[in-house]
PDB file of N, CA and C in Angstrom:
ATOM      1  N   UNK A   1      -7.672  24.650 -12.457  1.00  0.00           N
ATOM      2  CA  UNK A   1      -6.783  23.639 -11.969  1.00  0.00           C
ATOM      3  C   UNK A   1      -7.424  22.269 -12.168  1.00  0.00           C
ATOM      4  N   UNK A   2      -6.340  20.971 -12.893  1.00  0.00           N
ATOM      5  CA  UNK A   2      -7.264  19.580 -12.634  1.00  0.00           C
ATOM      6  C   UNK A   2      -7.388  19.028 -11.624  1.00  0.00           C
ATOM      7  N   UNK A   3      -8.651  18.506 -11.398  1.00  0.00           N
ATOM      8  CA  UNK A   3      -8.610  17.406 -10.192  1.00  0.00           C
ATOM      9  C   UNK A   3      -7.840  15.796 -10.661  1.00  0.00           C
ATOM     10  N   UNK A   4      -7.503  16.285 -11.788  1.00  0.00           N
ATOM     11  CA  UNK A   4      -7.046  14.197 -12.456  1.00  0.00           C
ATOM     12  C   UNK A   4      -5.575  14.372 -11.985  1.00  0.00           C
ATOM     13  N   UNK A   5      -5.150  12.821 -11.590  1.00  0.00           N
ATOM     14  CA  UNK A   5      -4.112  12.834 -10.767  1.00  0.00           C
ATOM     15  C   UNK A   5      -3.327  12.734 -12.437  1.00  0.00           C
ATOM     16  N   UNK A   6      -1.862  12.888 -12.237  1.00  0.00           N
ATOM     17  CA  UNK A   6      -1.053  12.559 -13.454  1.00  0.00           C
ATOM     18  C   UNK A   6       0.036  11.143 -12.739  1.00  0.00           C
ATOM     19  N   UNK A   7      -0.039  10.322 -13.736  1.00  0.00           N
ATOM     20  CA  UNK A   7       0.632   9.197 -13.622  1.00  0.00           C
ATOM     21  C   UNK A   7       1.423   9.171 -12.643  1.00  0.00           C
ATOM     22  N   UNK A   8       2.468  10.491 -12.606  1.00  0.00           N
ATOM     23  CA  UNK A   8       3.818   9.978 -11.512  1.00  0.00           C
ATOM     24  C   UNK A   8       3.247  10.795 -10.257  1.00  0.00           C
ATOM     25  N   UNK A   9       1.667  10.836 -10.057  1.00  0.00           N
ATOM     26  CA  UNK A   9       1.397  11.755  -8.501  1.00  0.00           C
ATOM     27  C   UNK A   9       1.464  10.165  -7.751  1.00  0.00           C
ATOM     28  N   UNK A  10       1.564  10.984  -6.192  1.00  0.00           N
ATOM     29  CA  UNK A  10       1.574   9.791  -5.522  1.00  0.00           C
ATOM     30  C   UNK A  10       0.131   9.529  -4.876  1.00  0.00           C
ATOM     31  N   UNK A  11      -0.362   8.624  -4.485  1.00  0.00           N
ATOM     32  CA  UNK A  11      -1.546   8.550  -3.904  1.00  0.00           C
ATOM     33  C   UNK A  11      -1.527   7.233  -3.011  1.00  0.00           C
ATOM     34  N   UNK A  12      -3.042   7.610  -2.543  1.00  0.00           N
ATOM     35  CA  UNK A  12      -3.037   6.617  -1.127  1.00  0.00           C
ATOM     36  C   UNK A  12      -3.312   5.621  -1.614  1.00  0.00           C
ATOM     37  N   UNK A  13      -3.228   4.201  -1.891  1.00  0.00           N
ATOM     38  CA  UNK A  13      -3.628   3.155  -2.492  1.00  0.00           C
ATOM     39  C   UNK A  13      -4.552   2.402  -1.195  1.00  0.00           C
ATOM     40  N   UNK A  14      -4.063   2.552  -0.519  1.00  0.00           N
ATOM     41  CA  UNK A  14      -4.813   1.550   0.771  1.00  0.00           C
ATOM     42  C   UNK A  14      -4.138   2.265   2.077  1.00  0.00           C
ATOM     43  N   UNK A  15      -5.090   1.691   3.179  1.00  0.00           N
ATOM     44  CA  UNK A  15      -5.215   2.276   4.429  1.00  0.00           C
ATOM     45  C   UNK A  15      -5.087   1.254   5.245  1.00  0.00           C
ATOM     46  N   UNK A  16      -4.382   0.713   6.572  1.00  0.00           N
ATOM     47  CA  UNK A  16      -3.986  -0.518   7.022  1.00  0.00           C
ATOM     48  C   UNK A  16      -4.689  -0.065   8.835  1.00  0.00           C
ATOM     49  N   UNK A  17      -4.606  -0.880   9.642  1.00  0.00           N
ATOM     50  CA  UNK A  17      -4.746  -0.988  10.802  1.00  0.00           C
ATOM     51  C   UNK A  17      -3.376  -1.961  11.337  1.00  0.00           C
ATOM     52  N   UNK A  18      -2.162  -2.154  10.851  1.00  0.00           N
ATOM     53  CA  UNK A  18      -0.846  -2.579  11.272  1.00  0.00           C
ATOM     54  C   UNK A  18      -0.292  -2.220  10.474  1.00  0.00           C
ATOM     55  N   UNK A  19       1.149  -1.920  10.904  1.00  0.00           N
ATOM     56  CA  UNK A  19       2.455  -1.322   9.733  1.00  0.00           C
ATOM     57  C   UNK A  19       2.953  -2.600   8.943  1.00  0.00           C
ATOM     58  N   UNK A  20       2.912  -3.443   9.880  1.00  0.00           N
ATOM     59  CA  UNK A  20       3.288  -5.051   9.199  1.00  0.00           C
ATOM     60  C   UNK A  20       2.046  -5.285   8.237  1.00  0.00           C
ATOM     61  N   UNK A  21       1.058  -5.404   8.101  1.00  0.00           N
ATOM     62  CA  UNK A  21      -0.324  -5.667   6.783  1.00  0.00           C
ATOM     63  C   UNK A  21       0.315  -4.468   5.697  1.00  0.00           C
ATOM     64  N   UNK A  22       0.924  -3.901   6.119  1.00  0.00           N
ATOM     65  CA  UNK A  22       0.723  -2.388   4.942  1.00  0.00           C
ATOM     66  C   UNK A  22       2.680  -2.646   4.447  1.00  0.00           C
ATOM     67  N   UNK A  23       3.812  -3.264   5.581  1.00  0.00           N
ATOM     68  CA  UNK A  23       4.921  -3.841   4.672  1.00  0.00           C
ATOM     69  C   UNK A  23       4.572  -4.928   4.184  1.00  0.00           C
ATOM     70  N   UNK A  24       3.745  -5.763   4.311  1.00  0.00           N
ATOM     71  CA  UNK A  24       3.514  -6.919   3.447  1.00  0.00           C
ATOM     72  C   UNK A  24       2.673  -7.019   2.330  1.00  0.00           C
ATOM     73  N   UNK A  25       1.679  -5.885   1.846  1.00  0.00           N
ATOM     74  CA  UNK A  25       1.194  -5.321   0.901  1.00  0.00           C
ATOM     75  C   UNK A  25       2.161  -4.442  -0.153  1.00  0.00           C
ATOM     76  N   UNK A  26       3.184  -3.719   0.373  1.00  0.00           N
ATOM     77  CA  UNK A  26       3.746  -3.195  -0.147  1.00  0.00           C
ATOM     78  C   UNK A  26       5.005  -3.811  -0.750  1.00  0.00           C
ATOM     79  N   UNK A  27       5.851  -4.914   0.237  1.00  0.00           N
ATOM     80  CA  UNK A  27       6.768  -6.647  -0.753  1.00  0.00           C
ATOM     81  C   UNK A  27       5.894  -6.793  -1.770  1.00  0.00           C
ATOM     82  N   UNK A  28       4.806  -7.216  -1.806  1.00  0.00           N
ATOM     83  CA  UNK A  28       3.687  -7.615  -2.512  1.00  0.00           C
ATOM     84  C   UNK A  28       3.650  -7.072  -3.774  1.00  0.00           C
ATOM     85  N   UNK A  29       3.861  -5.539  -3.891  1.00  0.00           N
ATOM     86  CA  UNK A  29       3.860  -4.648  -5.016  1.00  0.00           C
ATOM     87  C   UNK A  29       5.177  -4.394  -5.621  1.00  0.00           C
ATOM     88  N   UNK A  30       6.155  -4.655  -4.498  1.00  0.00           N
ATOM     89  CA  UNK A  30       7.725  -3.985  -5.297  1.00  0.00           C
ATOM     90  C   UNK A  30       8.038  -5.496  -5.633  1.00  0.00           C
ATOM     91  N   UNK A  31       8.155  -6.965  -5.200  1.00  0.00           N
ATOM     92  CA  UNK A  31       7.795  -8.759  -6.187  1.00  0.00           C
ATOM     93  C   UNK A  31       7.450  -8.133  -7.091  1.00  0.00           C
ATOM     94  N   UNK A  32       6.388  -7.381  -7.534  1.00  0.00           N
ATOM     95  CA  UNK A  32       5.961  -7.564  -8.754  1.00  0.00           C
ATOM     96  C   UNK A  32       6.303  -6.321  -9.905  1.00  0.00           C
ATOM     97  N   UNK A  33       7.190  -5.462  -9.260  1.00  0.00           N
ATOM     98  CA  UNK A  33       7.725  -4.237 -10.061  1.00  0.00           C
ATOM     99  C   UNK A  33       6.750  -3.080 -10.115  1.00  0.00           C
ATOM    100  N   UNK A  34       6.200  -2.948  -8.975  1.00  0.00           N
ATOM    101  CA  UNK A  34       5.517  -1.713  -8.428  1.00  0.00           C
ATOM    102  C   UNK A  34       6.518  -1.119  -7.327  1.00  0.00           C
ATOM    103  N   UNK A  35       6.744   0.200  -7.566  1.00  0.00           N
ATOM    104  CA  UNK A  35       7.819   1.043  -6.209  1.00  0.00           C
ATOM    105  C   UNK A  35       5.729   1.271  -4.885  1.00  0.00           C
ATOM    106  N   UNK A  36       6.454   1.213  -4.207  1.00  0.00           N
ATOM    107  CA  UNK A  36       5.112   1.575  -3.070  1.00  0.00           C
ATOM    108  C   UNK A  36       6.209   1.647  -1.704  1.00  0.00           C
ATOM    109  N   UNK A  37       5.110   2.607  -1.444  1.00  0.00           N
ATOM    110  CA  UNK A  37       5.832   3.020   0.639  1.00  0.00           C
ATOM    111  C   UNK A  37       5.265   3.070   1.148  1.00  0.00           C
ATOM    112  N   UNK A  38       5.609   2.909   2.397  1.00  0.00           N
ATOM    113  CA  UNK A  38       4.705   2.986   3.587  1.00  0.00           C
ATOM    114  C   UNK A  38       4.058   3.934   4.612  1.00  0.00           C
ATOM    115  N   UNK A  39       3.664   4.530   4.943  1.00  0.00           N
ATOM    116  CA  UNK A  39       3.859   5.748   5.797  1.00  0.00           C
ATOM    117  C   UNK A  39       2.830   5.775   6.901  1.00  0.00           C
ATOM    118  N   UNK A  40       3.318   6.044   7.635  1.00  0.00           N
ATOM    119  CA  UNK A  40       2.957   5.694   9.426  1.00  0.00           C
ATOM    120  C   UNK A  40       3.230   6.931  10.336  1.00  0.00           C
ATOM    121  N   UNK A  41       2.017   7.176  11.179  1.00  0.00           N
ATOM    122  CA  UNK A  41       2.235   8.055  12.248  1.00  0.00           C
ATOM    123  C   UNK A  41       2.162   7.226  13.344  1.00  0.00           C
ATOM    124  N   UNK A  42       3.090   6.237  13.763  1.00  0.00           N
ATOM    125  CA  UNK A  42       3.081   5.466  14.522  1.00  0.00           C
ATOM    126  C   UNK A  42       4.260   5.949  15.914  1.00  0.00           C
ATOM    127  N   UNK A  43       4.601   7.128  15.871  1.00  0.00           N
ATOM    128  CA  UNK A  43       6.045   7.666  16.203  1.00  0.00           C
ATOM    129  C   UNK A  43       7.374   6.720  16.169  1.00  0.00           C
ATOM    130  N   UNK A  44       7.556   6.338  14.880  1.00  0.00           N
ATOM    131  CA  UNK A  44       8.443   5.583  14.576  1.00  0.00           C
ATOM    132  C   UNK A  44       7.955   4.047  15.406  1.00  0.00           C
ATOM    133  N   UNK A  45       7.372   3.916  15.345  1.00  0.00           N
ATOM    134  CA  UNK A  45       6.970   2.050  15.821  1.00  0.00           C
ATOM    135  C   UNK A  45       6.685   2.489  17.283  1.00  0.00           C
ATOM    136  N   UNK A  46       7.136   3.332  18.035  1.00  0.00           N
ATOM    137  CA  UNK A  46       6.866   3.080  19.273  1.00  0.00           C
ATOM    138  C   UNK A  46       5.660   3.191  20.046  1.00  0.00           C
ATOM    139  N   UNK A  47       5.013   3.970  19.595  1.00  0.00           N
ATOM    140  CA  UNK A  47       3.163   3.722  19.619  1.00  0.00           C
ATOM    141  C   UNK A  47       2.352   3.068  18.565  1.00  0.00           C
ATOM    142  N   UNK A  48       2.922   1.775  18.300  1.00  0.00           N
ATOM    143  CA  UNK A  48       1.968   0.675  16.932  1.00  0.00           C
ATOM    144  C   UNK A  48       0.241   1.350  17.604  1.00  0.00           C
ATOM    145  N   UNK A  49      -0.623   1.734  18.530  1.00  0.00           N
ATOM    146  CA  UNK A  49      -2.100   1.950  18.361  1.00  0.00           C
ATOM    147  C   UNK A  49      -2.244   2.720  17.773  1.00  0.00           C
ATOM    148  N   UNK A  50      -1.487   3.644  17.776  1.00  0.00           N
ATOM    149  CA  UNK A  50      -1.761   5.123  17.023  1.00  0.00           C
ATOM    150  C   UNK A  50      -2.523   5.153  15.965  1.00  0.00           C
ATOM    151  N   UNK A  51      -2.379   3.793  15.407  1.00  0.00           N
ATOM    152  CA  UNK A  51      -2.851   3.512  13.800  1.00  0.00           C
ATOM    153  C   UNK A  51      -4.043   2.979  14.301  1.00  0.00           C
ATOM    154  N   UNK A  52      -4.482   2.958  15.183  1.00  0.00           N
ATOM    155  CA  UNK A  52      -6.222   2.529  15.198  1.00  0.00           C
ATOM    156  C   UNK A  52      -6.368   4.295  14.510  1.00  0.00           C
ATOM    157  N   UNK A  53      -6.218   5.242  15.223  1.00  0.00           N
ATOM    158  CA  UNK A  53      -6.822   6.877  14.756  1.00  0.00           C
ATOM    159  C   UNK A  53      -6.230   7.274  13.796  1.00  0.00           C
ATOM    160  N   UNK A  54      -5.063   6.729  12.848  1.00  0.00           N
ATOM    161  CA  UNK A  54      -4.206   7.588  12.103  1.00  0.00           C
ATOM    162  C   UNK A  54      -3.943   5.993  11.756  1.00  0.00           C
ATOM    163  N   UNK A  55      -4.742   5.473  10.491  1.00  0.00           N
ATOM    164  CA  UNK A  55      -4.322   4.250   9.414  1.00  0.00           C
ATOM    165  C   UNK A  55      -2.651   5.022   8.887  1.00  0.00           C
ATOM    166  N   UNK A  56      -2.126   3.450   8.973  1.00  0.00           N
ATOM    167  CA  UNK A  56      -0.959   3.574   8.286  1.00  0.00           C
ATOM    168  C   UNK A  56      -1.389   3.479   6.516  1.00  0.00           C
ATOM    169  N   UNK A  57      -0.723   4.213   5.756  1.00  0.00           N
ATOM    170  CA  UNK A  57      -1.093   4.227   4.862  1.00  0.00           C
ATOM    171  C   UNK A  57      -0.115   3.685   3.549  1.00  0.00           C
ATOM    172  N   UNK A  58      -0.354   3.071   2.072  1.00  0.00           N
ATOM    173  CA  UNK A  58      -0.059   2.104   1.491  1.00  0.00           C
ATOM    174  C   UNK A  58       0.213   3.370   0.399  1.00  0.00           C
ATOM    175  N   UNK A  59       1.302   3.908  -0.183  1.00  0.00           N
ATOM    176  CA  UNK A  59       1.548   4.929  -1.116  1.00  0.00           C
ATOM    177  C   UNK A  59       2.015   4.390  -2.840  1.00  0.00           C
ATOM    178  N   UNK A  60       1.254   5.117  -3.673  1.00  0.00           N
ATOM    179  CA  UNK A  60       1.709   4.154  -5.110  1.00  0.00           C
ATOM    180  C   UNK A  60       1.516   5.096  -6.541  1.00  0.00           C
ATOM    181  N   UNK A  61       2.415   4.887  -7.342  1.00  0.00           N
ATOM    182  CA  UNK A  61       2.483   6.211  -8.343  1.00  0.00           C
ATOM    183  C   UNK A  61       0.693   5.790  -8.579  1.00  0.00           C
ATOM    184  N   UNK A  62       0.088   6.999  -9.297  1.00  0.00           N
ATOM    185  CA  UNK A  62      -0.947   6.706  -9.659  1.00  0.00           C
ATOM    186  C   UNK A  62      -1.179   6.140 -10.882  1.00  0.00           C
ATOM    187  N   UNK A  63      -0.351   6.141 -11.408  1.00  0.00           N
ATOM    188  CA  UNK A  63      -0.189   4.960 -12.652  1.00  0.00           C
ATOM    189  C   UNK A  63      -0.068   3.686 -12.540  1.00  0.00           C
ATOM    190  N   UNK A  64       0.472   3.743 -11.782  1.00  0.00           N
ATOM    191  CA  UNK A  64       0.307   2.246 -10.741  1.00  0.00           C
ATOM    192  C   UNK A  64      -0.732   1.654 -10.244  1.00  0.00           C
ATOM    193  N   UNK A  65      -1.411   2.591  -9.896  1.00  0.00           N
ATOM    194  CA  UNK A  65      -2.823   2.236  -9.071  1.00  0.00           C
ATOM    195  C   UNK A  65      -3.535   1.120  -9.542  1.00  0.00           C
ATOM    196  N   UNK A  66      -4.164   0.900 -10.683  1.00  0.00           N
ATOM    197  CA  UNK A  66      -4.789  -0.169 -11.505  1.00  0.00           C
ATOM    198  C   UNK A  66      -4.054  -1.476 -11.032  1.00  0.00           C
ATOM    199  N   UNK A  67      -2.851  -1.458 -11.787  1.00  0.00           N
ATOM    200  CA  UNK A  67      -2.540  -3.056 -11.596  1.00  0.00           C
ATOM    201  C   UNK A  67      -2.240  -3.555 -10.452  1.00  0.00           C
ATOM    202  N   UNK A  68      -1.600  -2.338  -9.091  1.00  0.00           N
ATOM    203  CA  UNK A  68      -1.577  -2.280  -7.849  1.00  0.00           C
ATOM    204  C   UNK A  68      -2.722  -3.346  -7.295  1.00  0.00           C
ATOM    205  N   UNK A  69      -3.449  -2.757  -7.144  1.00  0.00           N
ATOM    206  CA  UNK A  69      -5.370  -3.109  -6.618  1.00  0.00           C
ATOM    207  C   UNK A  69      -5.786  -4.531  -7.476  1.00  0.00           C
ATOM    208  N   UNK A  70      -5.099  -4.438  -8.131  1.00  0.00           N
ATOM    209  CA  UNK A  70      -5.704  -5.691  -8.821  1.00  0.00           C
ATOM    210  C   UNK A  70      -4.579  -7.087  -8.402  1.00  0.00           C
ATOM    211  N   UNK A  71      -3.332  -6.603  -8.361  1.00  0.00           N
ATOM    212  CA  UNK A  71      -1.880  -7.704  -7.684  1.00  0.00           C
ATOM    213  C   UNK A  71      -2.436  -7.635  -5.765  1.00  0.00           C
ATOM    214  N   UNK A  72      -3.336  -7.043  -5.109  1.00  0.00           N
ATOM    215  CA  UNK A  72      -3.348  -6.945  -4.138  1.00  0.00           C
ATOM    216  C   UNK A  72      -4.768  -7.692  -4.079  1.00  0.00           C
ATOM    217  N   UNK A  73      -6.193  -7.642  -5.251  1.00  0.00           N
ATOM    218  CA  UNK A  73      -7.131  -7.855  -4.527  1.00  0.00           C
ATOM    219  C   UNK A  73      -7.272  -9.890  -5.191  1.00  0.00           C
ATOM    220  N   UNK A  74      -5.882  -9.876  -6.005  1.00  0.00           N
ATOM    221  CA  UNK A  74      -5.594 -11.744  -6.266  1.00  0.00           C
ATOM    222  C   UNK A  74      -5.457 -12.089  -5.128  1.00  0.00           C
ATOM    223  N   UNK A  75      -6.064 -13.649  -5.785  1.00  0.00           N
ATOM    224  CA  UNK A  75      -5.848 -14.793  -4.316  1.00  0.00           C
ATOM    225  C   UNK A  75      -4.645 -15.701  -5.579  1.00  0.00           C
ATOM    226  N   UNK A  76      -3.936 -16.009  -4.277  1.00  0.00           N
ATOM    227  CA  UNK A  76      -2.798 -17.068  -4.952  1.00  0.00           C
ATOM    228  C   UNK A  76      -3.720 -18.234  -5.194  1.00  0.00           C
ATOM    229  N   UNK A  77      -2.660 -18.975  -6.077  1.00  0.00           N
ATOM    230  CA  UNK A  77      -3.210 -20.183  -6.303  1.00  0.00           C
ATOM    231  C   UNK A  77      -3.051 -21.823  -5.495  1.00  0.00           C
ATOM    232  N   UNK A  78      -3.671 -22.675  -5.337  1.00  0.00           N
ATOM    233  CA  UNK A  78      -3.635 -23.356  -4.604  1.00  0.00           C
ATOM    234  C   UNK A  78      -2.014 -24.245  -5.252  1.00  0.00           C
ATOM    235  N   UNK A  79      -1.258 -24.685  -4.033  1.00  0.00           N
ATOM    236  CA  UNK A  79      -0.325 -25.345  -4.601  1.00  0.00           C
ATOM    237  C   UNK A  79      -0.294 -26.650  -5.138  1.00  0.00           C
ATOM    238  N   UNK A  80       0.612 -26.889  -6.075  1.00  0.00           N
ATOM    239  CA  UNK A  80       0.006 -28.459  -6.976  1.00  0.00           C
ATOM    240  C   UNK A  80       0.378 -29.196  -6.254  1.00  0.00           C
ATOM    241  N   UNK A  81      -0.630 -30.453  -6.108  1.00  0.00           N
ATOM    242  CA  UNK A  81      -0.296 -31.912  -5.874  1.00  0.00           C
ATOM    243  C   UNK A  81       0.964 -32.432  -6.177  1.00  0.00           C
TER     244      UNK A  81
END
């Protein structure tokens, strides 16, 4: 059996400590024509700590992954004068 992921597997791209850091990472990726989801054991929002023990997590084809990490680890640019 391979351990290599194939392009359309899904994988964890990132791990959050808020569901809001991990939807605003994930706008971040579908702006730029990346599909990404979110997924949370938060019991539907109503226990947001939960995610101190159980990170909400940042989901992304693995083909994706590369330019993902790289649209996430840019800094914008300063705005012009």
């Amino acid at each position: 059996m391979s351990e290599r992921a194939d392009d359309d597997d899904i994988i964890v791209l990132r791990e959050f400590g808020t569901e809001l850091d991990a939807q605003f990472a994930s706008a971040v990726l579908e702006a730029n024509g990346i599909p990404a989801r979110v997924a949370a054991d938060t019991a539907g929002g109503a226990l947001p700590s939960i995610a101190m023990l159980y990170p909400v997590r940042l989901l992304v084809r693995a083909g994706d992954a590369s330019l993902a990490r790289e649209l996430l680890d840019s800094t914008a640019d300063p705005p012009a004068d």
